[in-house]
N, C-alpha and C. Protein backbone atom coordinates (compact mmCIF):
# COMPACT_ATOMS: atom_id res chain seq x y z
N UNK A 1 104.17 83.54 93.11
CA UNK A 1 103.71 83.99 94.42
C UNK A 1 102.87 85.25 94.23
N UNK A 2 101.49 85.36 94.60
CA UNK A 2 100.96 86.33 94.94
C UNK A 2 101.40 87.40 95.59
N UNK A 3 101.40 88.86 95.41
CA UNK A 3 101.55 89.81 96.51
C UNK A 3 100.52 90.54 96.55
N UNK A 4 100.23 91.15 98.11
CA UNK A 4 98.98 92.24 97.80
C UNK A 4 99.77 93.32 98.62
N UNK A 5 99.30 94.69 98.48
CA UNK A 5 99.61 96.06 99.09
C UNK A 5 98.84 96.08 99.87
N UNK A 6 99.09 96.67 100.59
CA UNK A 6 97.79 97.32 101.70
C UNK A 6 98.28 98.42 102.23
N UNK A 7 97.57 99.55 102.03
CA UNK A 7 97.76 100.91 101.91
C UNK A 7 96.85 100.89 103.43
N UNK A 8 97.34 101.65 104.71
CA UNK A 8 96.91 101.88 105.66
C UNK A 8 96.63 102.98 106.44
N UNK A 9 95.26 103.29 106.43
CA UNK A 9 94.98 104.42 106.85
C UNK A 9 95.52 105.68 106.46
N UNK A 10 95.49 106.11 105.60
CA UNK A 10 95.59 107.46 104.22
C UNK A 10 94.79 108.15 103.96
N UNK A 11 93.87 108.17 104.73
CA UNK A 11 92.71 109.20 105.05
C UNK A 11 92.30 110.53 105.43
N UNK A 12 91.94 111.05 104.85
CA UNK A 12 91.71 113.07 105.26
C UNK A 12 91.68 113.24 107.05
N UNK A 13 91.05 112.54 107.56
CA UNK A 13 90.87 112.78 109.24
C UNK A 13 92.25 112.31 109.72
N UNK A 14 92.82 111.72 109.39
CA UNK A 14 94.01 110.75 109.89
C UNK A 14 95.27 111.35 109.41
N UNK A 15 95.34 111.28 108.45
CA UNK A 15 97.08 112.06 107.97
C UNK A 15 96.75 113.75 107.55
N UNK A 16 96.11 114.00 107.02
CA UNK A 16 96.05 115.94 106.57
C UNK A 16 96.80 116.25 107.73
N UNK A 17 95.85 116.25 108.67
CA UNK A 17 96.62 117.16 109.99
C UNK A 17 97.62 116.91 110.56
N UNK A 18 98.20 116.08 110.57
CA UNK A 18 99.01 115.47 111.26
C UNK A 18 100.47 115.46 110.41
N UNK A 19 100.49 115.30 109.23
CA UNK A 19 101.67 114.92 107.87
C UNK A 19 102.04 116.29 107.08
N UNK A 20 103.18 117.16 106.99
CA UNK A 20 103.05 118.05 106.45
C UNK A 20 102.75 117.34 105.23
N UNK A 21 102.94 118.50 103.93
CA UNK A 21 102.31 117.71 102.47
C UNK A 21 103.42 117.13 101.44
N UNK A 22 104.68 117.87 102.04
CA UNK A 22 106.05 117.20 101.29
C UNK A 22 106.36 115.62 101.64
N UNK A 23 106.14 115.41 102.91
CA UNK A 23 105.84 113.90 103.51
C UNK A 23 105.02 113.12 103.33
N UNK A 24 103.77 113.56 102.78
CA UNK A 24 102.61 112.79 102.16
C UNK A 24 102.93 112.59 100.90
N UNK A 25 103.51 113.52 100.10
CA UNK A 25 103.38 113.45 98.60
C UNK A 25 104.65 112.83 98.65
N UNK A 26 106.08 111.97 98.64
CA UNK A 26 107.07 111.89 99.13
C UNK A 26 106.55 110.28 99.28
N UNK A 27 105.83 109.88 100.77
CA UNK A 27 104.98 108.35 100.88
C UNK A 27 104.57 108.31 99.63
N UNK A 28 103.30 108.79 98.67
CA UNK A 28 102.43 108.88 98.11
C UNK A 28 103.14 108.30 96.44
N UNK A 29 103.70 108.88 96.48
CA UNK A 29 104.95 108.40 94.95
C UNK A 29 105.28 106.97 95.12
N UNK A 30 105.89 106.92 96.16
CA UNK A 30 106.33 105.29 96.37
C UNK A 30 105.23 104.09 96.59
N UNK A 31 104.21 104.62 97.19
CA UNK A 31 102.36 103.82 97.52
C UNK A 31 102.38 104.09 96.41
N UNK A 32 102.32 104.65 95.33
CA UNK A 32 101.19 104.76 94.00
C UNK A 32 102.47 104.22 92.87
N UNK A 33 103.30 103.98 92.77
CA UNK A 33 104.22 103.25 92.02
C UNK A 33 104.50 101.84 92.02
N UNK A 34 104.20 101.29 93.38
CA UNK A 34 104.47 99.97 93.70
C UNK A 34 102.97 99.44 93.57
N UNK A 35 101.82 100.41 94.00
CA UNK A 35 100.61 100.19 93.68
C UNK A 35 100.50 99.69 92.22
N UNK A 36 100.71 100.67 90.86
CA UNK A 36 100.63 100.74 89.82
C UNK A 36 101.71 99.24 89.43
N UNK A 37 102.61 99.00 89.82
CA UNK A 37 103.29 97.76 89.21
C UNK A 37 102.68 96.53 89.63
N UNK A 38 101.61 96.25 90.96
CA UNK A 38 101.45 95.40 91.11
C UNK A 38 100.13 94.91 90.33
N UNK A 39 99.10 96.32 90.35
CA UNK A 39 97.86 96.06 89.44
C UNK A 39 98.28 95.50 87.91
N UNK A 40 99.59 96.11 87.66
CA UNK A 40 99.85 95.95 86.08
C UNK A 40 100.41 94.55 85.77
N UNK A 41 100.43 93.12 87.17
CA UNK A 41 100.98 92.37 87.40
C UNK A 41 99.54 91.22 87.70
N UNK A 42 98.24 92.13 87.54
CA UNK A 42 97.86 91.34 88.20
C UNK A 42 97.70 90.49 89.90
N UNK A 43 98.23 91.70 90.84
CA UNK A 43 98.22 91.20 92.15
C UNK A 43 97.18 92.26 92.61
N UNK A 44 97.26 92.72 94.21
CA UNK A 44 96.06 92.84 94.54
C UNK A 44 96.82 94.43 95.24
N UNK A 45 95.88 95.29 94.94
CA UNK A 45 95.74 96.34 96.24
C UNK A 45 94.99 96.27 96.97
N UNK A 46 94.90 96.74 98.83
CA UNK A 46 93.86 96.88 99.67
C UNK A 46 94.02 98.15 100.27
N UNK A 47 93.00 99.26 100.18
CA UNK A 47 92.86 100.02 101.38
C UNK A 47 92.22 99.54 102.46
N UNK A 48 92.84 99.89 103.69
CA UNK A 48 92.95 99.67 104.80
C UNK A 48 92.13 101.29 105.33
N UNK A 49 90.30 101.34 105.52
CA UNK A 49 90.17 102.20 105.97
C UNK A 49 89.51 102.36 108.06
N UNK A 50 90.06 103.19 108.45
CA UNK A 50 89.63 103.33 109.99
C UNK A 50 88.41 103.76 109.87
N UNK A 51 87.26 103.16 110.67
CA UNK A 51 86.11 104.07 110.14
C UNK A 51 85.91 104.20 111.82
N UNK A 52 86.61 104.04 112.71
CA UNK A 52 86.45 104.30 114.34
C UNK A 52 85.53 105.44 114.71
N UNK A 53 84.54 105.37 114.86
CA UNK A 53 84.18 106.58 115.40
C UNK A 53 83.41 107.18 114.34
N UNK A 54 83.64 106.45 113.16
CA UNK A 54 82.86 107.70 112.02
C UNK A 54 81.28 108.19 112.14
N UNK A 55 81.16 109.14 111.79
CA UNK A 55 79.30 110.03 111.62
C UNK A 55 79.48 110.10 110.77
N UNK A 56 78.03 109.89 110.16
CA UNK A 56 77.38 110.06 108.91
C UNK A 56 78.08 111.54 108.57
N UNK A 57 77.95 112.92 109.15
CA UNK A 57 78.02 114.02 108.63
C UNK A 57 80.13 113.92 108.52
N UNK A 58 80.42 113.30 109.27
CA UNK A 58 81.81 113.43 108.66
C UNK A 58 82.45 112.39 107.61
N UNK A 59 81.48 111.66 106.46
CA UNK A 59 81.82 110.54 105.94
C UNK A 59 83.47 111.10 105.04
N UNK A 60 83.28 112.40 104.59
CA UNK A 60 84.26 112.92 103.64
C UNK A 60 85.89 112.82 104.42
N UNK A 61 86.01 113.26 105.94
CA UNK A 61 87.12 113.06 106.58
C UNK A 61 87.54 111.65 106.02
N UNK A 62 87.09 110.51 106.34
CA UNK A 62 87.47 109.49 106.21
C UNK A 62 88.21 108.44 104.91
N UNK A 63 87.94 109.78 103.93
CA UNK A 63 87.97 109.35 102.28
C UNK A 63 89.24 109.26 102.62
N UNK A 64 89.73 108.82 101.25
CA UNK A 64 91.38 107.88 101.41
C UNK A 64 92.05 109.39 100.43
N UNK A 65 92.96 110.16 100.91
CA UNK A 65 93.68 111.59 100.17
C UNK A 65 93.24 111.24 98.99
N UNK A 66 93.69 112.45 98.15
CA UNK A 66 93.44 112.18 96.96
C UNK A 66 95.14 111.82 96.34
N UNK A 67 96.20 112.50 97.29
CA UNK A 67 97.39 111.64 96.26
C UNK A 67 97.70 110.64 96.53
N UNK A 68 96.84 109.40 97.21
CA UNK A 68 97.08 108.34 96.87
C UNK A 68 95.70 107.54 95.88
N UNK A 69 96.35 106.98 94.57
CA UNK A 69 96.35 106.86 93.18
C UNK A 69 94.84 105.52 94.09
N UNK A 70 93.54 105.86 93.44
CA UNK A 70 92.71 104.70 93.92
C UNK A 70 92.58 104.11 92.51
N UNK A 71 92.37 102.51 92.31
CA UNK A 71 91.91 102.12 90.75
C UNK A 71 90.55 101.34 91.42
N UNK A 72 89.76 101.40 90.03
CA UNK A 72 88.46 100.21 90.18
C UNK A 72 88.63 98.96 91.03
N UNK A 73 89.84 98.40 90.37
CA UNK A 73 89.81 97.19 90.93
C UNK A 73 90.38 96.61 91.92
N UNK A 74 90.84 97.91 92.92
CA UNK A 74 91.20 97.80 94.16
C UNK A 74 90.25 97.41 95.53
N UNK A 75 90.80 97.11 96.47
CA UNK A 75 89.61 96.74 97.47
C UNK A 75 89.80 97.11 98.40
N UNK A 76 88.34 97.32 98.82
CA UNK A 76 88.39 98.06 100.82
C UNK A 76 88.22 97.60 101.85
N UNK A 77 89.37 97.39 102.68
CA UNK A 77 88.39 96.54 103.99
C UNK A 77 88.53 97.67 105.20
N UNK A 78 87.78 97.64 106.20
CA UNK A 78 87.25 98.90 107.11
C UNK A 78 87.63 98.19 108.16
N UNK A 79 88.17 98.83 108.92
CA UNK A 79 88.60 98.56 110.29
C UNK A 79 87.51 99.29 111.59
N UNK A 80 88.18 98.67 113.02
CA UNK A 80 87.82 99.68 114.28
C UNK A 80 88.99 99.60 114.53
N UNK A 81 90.19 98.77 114.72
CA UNK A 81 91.14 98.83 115.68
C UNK A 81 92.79 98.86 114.84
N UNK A 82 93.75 98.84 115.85
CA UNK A 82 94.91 99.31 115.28
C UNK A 82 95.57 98.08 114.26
N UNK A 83 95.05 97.12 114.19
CA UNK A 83 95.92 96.62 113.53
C UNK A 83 94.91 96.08 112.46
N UNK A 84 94.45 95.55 111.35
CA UNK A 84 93.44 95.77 110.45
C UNK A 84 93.20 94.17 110.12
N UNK A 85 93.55 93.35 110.88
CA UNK A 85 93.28 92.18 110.90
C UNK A 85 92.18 91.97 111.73
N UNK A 86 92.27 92.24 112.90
CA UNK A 86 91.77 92.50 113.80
C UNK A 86 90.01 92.63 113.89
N UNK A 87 89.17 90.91 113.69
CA UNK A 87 87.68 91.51 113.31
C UNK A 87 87.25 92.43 112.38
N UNK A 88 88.24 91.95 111.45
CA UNK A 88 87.69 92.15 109.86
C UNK A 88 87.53 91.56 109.02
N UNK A 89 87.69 91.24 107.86
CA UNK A 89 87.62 90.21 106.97
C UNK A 89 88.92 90.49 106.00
N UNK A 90 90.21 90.54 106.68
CA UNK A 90 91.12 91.25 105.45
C UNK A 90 91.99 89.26 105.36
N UNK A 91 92.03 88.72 106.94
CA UNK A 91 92.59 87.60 106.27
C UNK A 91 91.68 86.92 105.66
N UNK A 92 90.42 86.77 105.24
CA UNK A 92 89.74 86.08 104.31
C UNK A 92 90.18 86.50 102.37
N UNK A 93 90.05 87.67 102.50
CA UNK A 93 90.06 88.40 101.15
C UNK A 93 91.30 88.01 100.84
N UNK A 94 92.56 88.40 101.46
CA UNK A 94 94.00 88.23 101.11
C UNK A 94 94.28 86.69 100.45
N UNK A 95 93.54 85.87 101.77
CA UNK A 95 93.50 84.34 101.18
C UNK A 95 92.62 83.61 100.15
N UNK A 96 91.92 84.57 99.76
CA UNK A 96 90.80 83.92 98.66
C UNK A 96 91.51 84.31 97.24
N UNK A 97 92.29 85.81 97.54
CA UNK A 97 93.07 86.19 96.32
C UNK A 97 94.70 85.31 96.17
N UNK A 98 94.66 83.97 96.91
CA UNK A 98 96.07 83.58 96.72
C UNK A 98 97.48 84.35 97.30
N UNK A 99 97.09 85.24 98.44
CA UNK A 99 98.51 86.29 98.63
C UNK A 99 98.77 85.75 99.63
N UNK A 100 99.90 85.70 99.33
CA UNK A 100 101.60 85.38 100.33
C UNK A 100 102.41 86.36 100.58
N UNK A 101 102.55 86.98 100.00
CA UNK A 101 103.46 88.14 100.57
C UNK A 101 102.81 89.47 100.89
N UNK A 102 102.75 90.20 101.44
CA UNK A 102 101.81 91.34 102.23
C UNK A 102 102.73 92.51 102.52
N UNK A 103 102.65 93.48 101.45
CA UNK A 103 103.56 94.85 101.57
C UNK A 103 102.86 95.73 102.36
N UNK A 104 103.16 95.99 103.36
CA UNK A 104 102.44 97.13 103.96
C UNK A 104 103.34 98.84 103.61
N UNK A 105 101.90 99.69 103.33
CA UNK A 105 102.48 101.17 103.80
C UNK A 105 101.62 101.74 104.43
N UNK A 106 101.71 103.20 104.73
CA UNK A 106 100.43 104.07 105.42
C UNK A 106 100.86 104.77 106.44
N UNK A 107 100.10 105.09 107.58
CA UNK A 107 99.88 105.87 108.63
C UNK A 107 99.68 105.02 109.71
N UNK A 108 100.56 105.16 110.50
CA UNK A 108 101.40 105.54 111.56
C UNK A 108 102.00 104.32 111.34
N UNK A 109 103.63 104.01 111.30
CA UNK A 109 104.67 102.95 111.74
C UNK A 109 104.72 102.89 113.17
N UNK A 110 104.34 103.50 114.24
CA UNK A 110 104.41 102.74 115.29
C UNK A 110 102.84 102.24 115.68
N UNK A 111 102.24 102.31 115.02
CA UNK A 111 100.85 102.19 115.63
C UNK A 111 99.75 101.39 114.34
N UNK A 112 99.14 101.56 113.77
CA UNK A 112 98.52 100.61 112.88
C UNK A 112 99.38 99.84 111.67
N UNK A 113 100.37 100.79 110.75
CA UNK A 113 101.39 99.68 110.22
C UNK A 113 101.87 98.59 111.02
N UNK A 114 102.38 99.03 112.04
CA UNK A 114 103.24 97.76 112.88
C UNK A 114 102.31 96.85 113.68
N UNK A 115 101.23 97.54 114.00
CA UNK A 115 100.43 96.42 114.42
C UNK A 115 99.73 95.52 112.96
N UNK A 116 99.50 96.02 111.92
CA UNK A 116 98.70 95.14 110.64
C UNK A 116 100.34 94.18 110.00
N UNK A 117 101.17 95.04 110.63
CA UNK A 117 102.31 93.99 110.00
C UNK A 117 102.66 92.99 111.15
N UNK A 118 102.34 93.15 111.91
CA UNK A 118 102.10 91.89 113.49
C UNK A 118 101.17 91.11 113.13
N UNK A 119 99.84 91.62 112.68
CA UNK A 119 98.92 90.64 112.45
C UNK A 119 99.04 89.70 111.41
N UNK A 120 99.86 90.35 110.26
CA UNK A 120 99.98 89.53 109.23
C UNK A 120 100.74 88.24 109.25
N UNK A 121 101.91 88.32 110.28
CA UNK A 121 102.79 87.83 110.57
C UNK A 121 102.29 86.33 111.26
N UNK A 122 101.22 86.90 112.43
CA UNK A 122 100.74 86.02 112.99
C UNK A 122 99.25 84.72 112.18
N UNK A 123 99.38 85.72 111.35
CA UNK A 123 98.24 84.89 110.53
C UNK A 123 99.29 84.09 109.40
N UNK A 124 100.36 83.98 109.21
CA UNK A 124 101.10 82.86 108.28
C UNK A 124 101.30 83.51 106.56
N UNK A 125 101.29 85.17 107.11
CA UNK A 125 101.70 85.63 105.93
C UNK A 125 103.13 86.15 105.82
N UNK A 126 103.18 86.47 104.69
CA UNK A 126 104.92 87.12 104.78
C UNK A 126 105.14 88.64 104.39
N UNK A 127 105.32 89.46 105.38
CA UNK A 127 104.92 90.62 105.90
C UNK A 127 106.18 91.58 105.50
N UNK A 128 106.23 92.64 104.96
CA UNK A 128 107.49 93.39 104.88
C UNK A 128 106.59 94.96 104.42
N UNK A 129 107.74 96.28 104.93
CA UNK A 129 107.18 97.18 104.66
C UNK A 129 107.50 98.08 104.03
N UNK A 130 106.92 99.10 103.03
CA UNK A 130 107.51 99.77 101.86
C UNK A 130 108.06 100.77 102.32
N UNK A 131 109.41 100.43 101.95
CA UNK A 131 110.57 101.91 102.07
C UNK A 131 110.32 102.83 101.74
N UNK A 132 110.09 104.14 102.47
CA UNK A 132 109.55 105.29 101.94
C UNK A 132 108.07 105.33 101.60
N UNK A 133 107.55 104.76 101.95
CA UNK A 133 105.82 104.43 102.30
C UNK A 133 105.08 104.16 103.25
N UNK A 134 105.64 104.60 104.27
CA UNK A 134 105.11 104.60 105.61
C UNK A 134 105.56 106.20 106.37
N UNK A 135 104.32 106.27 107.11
CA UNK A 135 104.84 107.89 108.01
C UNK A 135 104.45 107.49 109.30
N UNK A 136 104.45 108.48 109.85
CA UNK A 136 104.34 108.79 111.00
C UNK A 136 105.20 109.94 111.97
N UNK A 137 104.53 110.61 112.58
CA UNK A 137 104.71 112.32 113.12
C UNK A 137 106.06 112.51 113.89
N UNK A 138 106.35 110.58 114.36
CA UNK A 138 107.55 110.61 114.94
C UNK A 138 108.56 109.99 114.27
N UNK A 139 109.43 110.57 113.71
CA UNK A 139 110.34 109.98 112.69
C UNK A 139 111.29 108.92 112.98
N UNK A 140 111.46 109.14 114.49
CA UNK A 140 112.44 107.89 114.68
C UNK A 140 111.29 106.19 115.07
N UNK A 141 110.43 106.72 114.66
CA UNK A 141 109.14 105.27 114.58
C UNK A 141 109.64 104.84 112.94
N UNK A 142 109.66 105.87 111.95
CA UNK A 142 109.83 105.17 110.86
C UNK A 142 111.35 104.75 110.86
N UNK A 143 112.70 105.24 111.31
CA UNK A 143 113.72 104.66 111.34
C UNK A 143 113.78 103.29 112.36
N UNK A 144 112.97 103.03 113.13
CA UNK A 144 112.78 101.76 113.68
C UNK A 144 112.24 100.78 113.15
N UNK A 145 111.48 101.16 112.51
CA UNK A 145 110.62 100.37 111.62
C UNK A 145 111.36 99.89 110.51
N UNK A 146 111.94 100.61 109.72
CA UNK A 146 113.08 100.18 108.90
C UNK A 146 113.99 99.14 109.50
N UNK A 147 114.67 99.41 110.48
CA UNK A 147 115.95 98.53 111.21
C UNK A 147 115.63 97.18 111.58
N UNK A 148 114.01 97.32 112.08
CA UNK A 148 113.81 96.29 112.86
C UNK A 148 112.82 95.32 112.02
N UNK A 149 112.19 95.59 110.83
CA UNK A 149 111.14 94.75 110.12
C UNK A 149 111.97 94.20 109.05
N UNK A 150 111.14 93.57 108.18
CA UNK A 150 111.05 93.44 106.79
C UNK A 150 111.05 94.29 105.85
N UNK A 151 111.85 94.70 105.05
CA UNK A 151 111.64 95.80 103.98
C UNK A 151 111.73 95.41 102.60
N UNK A 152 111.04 96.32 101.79
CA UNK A 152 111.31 95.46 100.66
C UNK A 152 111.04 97.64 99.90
N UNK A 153 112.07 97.89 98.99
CA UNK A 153 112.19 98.95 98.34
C UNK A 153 111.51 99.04 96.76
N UNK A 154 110.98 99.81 96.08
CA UNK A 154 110.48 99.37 94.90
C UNK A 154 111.11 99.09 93.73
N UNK A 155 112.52 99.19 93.67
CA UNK A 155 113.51 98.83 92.74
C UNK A 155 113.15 97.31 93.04
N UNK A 156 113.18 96.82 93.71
CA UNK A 156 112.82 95.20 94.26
C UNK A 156 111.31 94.49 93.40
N UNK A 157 110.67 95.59 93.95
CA UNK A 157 109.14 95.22 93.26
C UNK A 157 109.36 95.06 91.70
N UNK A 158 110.19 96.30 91.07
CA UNK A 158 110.21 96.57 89.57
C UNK A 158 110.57 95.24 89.50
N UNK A 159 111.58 94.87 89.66
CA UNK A 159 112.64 93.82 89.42
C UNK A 159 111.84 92.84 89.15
N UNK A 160 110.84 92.37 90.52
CA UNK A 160 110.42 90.97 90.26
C UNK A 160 109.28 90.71 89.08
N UNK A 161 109.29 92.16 88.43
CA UNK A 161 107.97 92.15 87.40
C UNK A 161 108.91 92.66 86.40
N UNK A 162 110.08 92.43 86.17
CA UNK A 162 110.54 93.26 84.93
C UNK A 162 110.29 92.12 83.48
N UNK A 163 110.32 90.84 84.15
CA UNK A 163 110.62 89.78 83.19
C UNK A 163 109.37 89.13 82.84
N UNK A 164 108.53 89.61 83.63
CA UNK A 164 106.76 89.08 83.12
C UNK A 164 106.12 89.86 81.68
């Protein structure tokens, strides 16, 4: 079975202000670990970037932080709206790369995670979200999000790649 990541909205305009930096770097370990096992597996990463609204003179806001780990052979798909399916081309790419299972992390659990993990859902993928890889400003969004989704922790991820 294929899996791909999709790292959501991790961007200088979007989380800096909003995420102190113990909470970013904290997400950022667990996104760049499960990232790193899946490239080393051969599956797929996606950033998930918002470009809503962007100007030319603010292209740098929009860059993806720097502590989350980018490789070459990762891929970008650009959004307008909250959930990143949504009049883009991410279910084409996901399905051309063979992925079935769809880890989501990023910025905001009540608001673009949970909506890109709605969309995924509805498009016939199998959707779950990384423990300790998701934020958002209101914390009891990420304890809901936990209770009420799919989760999958990276001891899980190690696991299913320990024997490859």
């Amino acid at each position: 079975m294929k899996v791909g990541l999709l790292i959501v909205d991790m961007q200088e305009s979007i989380v800096r202000k909003k995420m102190d930096q113990t909470s970013i770097d904290h997400a950022c370990e667990y996104i760049n670990h499960v990232a790193n096992v899946l490239r080393s597996n051969d599956h797929t990463v996606v950033h998930v970037q918002d470009v809503e609204g962007m100007e030319e003179a603010a292209l740098d806001e929009y860059r993806i932080i720097p502590e989350v780990d980018v490789n070459e052979k990762d891929l970008t798909v650009t959004k307008e709206a909250s959930n990143a399916f949504w009049q883009t081309n991410l279910e084409q790419v996901l399905k051309s790369h063979g992925i079935e299972l769809v880890i989501i992390a990023g910025f905001a659990a009540e608001e673009c995670v949970l909506f890109t993990y709605n969309g995924a859902m509805e498009r016939g993928f199998r959707p779950v979200m990384l423990r300790n890889g998701i934020l958002s400003t209101h914390p009891e969004a990420v304890t809901s999000t936990y209770r009420d989704r799919n989760v999958i922790s990276y001891p899980v991820v190690d696991y299913l790649y320990k024997f490859n």
